[in-house]
Each structure stands twice: as C-alpha cells, then as structure tokens.
C-alpha atoms as a PDB file:
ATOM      1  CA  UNK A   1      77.485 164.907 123.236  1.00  0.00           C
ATOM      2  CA  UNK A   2      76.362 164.262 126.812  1.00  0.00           C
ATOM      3  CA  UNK A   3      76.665 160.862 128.544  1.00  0.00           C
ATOM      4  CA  UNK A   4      73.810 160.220 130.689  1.00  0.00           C
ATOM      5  CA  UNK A   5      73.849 157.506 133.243  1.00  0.00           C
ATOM      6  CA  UNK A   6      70.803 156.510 134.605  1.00  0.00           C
ATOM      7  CA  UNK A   7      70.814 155.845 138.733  1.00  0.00           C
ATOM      8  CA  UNK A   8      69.579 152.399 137.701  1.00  0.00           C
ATOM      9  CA  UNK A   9      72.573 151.480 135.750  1.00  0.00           C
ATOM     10  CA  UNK A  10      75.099 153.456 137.769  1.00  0.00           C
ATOM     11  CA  UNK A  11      74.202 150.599 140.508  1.00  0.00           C
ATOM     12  CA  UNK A  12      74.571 147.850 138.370  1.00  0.00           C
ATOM     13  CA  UNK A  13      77.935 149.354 137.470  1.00  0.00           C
ATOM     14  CA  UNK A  14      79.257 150.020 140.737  1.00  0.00           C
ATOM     15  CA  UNK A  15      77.957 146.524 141.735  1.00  0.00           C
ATOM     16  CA  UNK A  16      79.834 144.539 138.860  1.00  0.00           C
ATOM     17  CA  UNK A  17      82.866 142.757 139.505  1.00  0.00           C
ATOM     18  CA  UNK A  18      85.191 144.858 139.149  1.00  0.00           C
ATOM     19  CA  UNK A  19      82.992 147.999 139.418  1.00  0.00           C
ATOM     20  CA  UNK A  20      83.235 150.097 135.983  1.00  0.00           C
ATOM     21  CA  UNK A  21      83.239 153.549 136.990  1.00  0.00           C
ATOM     22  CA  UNK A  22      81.780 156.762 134.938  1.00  0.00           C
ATOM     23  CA  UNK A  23      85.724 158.162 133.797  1.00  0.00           C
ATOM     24  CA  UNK A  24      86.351 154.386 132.471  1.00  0.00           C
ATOM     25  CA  UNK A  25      83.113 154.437 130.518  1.00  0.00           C
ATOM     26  CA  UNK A  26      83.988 158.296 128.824  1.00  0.00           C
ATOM     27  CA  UNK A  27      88.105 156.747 128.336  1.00  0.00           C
ATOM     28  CA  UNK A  28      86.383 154.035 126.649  1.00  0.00           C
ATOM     29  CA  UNK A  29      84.279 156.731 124.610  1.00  0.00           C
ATOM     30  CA  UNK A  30      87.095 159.216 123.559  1.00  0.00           C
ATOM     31  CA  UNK A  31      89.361 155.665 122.948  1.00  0.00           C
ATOM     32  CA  UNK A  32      87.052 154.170 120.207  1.00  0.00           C
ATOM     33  CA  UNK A  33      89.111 153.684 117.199  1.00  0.00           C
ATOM     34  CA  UNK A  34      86.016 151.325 115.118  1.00  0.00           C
ATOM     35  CA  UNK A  35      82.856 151.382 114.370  1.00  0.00           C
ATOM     36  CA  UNK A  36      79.638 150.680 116.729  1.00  0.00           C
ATOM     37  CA  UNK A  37      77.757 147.607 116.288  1.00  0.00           C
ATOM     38  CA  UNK A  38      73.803 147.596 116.065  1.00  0.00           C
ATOM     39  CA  UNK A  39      72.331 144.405 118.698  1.00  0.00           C
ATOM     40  CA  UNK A  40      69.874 143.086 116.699  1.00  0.00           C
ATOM     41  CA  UNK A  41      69.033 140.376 119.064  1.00  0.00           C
ATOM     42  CA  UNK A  42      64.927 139.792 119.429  1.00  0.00           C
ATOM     43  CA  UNK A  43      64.979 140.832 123.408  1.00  0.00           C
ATOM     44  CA  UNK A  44      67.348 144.087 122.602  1.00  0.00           C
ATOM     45  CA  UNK A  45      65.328 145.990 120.640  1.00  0.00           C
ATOM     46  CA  UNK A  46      64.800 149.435 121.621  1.00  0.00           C
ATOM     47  CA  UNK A  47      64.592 152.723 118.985  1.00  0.00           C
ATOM     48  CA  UNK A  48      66.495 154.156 118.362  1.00  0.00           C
ATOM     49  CA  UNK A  49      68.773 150.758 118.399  1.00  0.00           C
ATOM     50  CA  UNK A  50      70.878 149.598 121.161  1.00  0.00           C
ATOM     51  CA  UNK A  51      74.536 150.049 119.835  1.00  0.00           C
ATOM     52  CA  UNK A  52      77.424 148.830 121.020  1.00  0.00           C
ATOM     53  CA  UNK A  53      81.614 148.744 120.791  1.00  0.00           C
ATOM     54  CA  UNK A  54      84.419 147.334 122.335  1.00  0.00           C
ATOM     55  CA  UNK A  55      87.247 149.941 123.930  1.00  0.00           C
ATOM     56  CA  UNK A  56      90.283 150.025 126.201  1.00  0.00           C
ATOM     57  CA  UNK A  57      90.376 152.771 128.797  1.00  0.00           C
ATOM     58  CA  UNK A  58      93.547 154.786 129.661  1.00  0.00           C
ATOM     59  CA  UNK A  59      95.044 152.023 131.825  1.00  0.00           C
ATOM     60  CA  UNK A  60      94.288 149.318 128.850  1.00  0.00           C
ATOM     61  CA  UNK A  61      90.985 147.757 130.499  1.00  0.00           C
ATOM     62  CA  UNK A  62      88.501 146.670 127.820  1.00  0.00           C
ATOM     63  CA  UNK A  63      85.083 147.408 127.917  1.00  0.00           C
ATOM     64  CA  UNK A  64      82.113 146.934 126.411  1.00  0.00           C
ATOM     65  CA  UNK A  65      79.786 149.657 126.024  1.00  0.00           C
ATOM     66  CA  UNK A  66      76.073 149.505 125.136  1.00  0.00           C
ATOM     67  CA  UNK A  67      74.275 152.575 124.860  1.00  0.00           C
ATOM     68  CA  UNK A  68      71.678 153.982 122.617  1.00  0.00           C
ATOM     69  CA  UNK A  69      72.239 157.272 120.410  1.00  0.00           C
ATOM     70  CA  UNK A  70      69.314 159.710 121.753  1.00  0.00           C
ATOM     71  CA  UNK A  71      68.336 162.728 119.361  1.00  0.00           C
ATOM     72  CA  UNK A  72      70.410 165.557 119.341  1.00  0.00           C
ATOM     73  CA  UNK A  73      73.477 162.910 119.622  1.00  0.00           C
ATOM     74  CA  UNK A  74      73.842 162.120 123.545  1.00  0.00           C
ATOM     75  CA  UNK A  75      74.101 159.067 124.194  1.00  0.00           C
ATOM     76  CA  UNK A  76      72.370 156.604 126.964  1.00  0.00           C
ATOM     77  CA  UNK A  77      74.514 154.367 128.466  1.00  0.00           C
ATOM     78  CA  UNK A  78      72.621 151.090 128.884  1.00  0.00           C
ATOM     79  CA  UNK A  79      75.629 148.551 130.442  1.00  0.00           C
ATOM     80  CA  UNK A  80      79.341 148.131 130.244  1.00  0.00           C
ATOM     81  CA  UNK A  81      81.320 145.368 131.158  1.00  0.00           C
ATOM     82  CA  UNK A  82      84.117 142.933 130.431  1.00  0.00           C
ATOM     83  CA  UNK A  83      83.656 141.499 127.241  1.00  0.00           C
ATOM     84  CA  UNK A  84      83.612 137.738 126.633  1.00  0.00           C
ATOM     85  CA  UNK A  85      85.747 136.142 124.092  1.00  0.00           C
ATOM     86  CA  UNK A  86      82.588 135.540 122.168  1.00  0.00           C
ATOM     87  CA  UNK A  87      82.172 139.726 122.030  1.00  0.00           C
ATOM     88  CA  UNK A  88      85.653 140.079 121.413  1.00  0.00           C
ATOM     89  CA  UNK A  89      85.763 137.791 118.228  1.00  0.00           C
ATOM     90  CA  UNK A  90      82.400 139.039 117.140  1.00  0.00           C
ATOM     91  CA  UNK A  91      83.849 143.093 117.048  1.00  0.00           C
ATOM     92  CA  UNK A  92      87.153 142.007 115.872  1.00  0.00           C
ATOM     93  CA  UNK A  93      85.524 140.331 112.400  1.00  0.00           C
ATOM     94  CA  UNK A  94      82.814 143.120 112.282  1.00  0.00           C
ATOM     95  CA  UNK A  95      85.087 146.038 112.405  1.00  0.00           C
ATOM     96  CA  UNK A  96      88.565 144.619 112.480  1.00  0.00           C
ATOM     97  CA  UNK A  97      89.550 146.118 115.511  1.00  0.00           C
END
C-alpha cells in the first residue's frame, strides 16, 4: 500500500494548526486498531468513497484521517486533523474504539 499525498493537501497540512506532518499521518495508519468509516454526507461523495478513522500517532496525538482506497489498495489521503468531540463520539459508537 502506498500513501500518496497530493501537493494540494500537503499545504493544507503543513498550514493547519498544529501542522500534521506525513510520519504522523503513516503512525496514525500502522496505529489503527478499528474499522474505517464510509462519509456518506451529500457534498463528500467521491468513488470509490471517502473513508475515514480516528488514530493516535506514536506520541498519543489523535488524528483523523480521510482518504479514499484507490485500486490496487493505495490509498489517497484527502485531510487529517484533530478530531472534534462530535467525530470522536461518532467513531467511538460506530466501531467502539
């Protein structure tokens, strides 16, 4: 599985607040323990589906991840960022993590 970043959202993820870097995103990746959620939401809709989990990276920082699955199982890394509590409840009673 390759991660590929787009220059477009490597800016956007150097630019957040704090910046998420490329080695948080793959900790975040290897770290996964459940299940990734499908955004079903109207304005997300891409296919294959945008996905999305909720991870800690080696120093305990949680992230959320959006990405999409490509063929041949890379995936596309759309955004990641701090979750809100409203992300963080929604994972927890989807996956129980």
């Amino acid at each position: 599985m390759a991660l590929i970043i787009s220059p477009k959202v490597q800016e956007k993820l150097t630019n957040k607040f704090p910046p998420v870097t490329e080695a948080e995103v793959r900790e975040c990746f290897w770290n996964r323990t459940g299940k990734t959620l499908i955004d079903d939401r109207d304005e997300h809709q891409t296919n294959p589906p945008t996905r999305w989990f909720i991870a800690e990276t080696a120093a305990g920082r949680r992230l959320k991840i959006v990405f999409i699955r490509a063929k041949g199982g890379d995936h596309i890394l759309k955004s990641a960022y701090d979750p809100d509590e409203t992300e963080e409840l929604i994972y927890e009673q989807e996956t129980g993590c």
